[in-house]
N, C-alpha and C. Protein backbone atom coordinates (compact mmCIF):
# COMPACT_ATOMS: atom_id res chain seq x y z
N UNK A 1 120.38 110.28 116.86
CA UNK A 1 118.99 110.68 116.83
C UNK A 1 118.45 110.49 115.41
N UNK A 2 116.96 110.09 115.29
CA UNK A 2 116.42 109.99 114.12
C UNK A 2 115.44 110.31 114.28
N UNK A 3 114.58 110.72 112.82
CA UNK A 3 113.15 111.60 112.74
C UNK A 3 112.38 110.83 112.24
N UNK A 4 111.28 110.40 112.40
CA UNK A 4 110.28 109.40 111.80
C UNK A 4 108.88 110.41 112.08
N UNK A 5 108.44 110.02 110.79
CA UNK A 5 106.97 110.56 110.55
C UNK A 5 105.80 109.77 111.09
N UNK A 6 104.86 110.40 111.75
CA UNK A 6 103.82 109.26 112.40
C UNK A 6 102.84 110.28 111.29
N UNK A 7 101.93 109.04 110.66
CA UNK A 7 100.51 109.14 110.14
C UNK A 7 99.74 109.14 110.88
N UNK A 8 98.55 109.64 111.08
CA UNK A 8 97.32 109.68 111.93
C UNK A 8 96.02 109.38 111.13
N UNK A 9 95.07 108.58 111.41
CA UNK A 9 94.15 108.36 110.42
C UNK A 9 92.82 107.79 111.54
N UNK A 10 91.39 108.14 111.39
CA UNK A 10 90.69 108.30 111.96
C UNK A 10 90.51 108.65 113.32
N UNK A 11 90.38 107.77 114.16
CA UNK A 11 90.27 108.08 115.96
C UNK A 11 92.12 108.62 116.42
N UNK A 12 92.69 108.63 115.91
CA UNK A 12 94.19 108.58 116.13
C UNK A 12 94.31 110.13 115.48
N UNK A 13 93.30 110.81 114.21
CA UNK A 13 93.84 112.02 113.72
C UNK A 13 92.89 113.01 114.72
N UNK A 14 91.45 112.16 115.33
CA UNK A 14 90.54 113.14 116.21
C UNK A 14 91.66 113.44 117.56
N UNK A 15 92.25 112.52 117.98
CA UNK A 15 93.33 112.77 119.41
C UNK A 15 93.88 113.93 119.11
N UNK A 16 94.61 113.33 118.00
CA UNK A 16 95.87 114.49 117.58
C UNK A 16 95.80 115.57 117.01
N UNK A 17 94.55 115.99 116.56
CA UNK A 17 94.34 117.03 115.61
C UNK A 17 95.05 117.80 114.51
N UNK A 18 95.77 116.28 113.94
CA UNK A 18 96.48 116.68 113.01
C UNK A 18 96.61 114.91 112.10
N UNK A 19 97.34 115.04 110.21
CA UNK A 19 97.01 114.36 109.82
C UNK A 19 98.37 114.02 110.48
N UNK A 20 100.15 114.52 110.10
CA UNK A 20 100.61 113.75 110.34
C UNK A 20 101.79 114.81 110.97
N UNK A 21 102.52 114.38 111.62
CA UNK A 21 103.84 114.84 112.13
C UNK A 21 105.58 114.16 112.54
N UNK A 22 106.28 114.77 113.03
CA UNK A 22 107.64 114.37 113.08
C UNK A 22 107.93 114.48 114.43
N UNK A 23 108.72 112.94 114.77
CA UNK A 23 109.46 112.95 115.43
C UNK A 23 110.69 112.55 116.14
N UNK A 24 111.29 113.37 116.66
CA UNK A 24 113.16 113.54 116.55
C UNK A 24 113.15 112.20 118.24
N UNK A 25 114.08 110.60 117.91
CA UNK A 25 114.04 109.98 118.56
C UNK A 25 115.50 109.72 118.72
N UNK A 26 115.82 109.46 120.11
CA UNK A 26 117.21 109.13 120.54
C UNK A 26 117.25 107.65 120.44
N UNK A 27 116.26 106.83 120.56
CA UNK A 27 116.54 105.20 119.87
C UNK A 27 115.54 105.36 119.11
N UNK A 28 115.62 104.35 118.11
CA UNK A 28 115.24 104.55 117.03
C UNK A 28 114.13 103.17 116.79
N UNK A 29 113.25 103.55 117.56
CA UNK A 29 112.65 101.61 117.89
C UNK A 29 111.08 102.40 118.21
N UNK A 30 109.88 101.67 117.77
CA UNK A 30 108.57 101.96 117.54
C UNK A 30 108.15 102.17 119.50
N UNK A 31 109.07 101.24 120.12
CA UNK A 31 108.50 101.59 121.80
C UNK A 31 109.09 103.21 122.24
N UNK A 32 110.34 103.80 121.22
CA UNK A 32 110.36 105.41 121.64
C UNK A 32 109.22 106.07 121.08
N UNK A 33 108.56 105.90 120.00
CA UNK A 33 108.25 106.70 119.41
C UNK A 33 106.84 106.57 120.06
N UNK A 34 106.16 105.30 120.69
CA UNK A 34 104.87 105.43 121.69
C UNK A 34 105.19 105.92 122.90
N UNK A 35 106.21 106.01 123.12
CA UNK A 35 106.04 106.68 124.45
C UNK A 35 106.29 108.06 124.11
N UNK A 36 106.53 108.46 123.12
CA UNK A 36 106.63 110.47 122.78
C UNK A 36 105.44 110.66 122.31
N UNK A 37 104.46 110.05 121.83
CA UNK A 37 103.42 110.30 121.78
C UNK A 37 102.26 109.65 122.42
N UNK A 38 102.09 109.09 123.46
CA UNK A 38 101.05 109.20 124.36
C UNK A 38 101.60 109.99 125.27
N UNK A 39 103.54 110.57 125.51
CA UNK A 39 103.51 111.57 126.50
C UNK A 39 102.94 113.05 125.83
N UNK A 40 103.02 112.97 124.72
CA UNK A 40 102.48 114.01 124.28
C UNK A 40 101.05 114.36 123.73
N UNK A 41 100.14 113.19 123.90
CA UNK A 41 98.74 113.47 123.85
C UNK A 41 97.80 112.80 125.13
N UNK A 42 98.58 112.05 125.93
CA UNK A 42 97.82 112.03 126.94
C UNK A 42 96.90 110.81 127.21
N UNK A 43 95.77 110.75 128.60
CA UNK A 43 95.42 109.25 128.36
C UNK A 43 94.89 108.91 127.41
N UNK A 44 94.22 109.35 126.67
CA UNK A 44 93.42 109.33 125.13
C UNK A 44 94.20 108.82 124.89
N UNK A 45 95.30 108.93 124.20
CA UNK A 45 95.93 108.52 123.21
C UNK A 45 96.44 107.21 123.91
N UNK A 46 96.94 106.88 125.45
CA UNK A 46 97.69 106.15 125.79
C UNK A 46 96.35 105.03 125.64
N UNK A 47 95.38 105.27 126.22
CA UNK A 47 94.52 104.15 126.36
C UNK A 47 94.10 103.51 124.86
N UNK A 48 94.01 104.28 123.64
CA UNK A 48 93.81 103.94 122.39
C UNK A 48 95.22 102.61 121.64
N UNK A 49 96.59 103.76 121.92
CA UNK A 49 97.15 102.97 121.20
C UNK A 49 98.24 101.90 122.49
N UNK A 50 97.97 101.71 123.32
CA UNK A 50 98.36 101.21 124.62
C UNK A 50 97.64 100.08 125.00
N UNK A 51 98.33 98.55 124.86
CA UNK A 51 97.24 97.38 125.95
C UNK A 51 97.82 97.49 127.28
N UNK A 52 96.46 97.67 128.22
CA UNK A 52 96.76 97.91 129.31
C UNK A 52 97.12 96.52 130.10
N UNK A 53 96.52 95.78 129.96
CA UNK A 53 97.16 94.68 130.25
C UNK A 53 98.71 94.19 130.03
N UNK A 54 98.79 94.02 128.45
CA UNK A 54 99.75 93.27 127.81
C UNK A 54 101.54 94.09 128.02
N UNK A 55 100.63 95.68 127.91
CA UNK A 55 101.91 97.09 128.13
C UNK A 55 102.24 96.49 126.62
N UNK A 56 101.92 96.12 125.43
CA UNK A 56 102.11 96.14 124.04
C UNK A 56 101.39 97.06 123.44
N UNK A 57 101.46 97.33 121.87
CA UNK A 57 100.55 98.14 121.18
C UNK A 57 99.33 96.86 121.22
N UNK A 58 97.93 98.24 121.11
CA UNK A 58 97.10 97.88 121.73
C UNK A 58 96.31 96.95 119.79
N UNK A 59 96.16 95.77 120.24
CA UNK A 59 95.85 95.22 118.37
C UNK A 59 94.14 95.24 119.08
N UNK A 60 93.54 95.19 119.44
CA UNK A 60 91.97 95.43 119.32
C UNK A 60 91.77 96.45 118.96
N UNK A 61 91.50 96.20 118.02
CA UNK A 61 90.40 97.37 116.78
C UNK A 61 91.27 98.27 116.10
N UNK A 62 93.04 98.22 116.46
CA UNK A 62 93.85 99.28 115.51
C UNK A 62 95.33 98.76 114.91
N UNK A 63 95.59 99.31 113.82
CA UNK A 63 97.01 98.71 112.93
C UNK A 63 97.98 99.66 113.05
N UNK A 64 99.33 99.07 113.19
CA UNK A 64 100.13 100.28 113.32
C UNK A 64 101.38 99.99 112.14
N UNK A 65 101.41 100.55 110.79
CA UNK A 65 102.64 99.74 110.07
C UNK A 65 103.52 100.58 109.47
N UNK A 66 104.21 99.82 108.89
CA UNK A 66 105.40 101.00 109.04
C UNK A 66 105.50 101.41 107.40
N UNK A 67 106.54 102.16 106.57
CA UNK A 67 106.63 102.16 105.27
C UNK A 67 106.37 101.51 104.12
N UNK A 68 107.08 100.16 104.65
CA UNK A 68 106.92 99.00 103.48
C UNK A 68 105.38 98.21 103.80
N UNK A 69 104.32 98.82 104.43
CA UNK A 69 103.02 98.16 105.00
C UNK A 69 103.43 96.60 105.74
N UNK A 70 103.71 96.65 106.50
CA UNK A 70 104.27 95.75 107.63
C UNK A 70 103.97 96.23 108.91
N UNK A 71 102.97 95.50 109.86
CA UNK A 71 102.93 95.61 111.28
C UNK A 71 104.03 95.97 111.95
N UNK A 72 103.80 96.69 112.82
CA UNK A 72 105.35 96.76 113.52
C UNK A 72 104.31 96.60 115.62
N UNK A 73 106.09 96.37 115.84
CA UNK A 73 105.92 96.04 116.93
C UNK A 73 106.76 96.70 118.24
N UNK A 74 106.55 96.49 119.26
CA UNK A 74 107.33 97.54 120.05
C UNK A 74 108.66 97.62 119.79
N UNK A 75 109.17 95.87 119.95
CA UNK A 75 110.71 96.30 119.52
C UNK A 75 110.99 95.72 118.47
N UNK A 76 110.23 96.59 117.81
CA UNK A 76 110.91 96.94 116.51
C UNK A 76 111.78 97.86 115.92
N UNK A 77 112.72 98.11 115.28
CA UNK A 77 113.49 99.03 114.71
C UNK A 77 112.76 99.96 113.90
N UNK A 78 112.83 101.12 113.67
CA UNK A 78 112.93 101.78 112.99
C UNK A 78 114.15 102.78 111.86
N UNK A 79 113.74 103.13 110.80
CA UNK A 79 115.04 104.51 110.28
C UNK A 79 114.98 105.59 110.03
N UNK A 80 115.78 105.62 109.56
CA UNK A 80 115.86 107.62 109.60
C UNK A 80 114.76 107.82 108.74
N UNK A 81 113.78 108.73 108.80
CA UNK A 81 112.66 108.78 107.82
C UNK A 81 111.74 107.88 107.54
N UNK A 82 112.12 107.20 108.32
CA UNK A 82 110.44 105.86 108.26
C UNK A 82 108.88 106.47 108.53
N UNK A 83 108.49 106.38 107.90
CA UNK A 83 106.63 106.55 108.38
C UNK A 83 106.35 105.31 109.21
N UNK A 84 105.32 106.09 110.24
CA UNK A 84 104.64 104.93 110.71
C UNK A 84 103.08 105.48 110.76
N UNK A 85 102.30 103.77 110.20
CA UNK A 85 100.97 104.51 109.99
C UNK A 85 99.91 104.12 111.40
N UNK A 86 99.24 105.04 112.00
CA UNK A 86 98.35 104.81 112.92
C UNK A 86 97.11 104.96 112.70
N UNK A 87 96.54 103.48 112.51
CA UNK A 87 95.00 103.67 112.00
C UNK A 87 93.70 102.65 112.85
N UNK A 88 92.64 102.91 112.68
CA UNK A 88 92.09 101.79 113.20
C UNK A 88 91.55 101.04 112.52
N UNK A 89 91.66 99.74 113.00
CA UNK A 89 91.28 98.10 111.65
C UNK A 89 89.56 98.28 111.26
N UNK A 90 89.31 98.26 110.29
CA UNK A 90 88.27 97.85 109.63
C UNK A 90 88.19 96.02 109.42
N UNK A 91 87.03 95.64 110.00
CA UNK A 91 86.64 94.25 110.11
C UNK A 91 85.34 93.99 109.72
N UNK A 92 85.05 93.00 108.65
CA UNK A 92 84.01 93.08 107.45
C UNK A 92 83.57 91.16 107.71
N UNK A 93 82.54 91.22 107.02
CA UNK A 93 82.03 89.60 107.97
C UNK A 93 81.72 88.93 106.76
């Protein structure tokens, strides 16, 4: 088991009502850690950070990266103490 910190930052901190929290994962890969948290906030959250189509993280309009600022992806790895940041993309013309 490993603990990874999720960041929350705009539409992602209104869901959650919080900036950031921990959580204790039996695999250690960015697809556990979305499914403990849209089971734990619900369709809001699933429909935000969820493509419903694709069943990937959802990339219209939000970034999800990890410590070293790197996209991450479902199966992706994670480690013990990794942050992951959940934000939504700012797009400038």
């Amino acid at each position: 088991m490993i603990t990874i910190n999720a960041q929350y930052q705009s539409r992602f901190r209104e869901i959650t009502g919080v900036e950031k929290e921990l959580f204790h994962l039996e695999q250690g890969t960015v697809a556990a850690l979305a499914a403990q948290i849209t089971s734990k906030y619900g369709p809001l959250m699933t429909a935000l950070l969820m493509d419903e189509d694709s069943k990937s993280l959802n990339s219209r309009g939000t970034l999800y990266l990890n410590s070293k600022g790197q996209r991450v992806y479902l199966e992706d790895p994670l480690s013990e103490g990794e942050t992951v940041f959940f934000m939504v993309g700012i797009a400038g013309g």
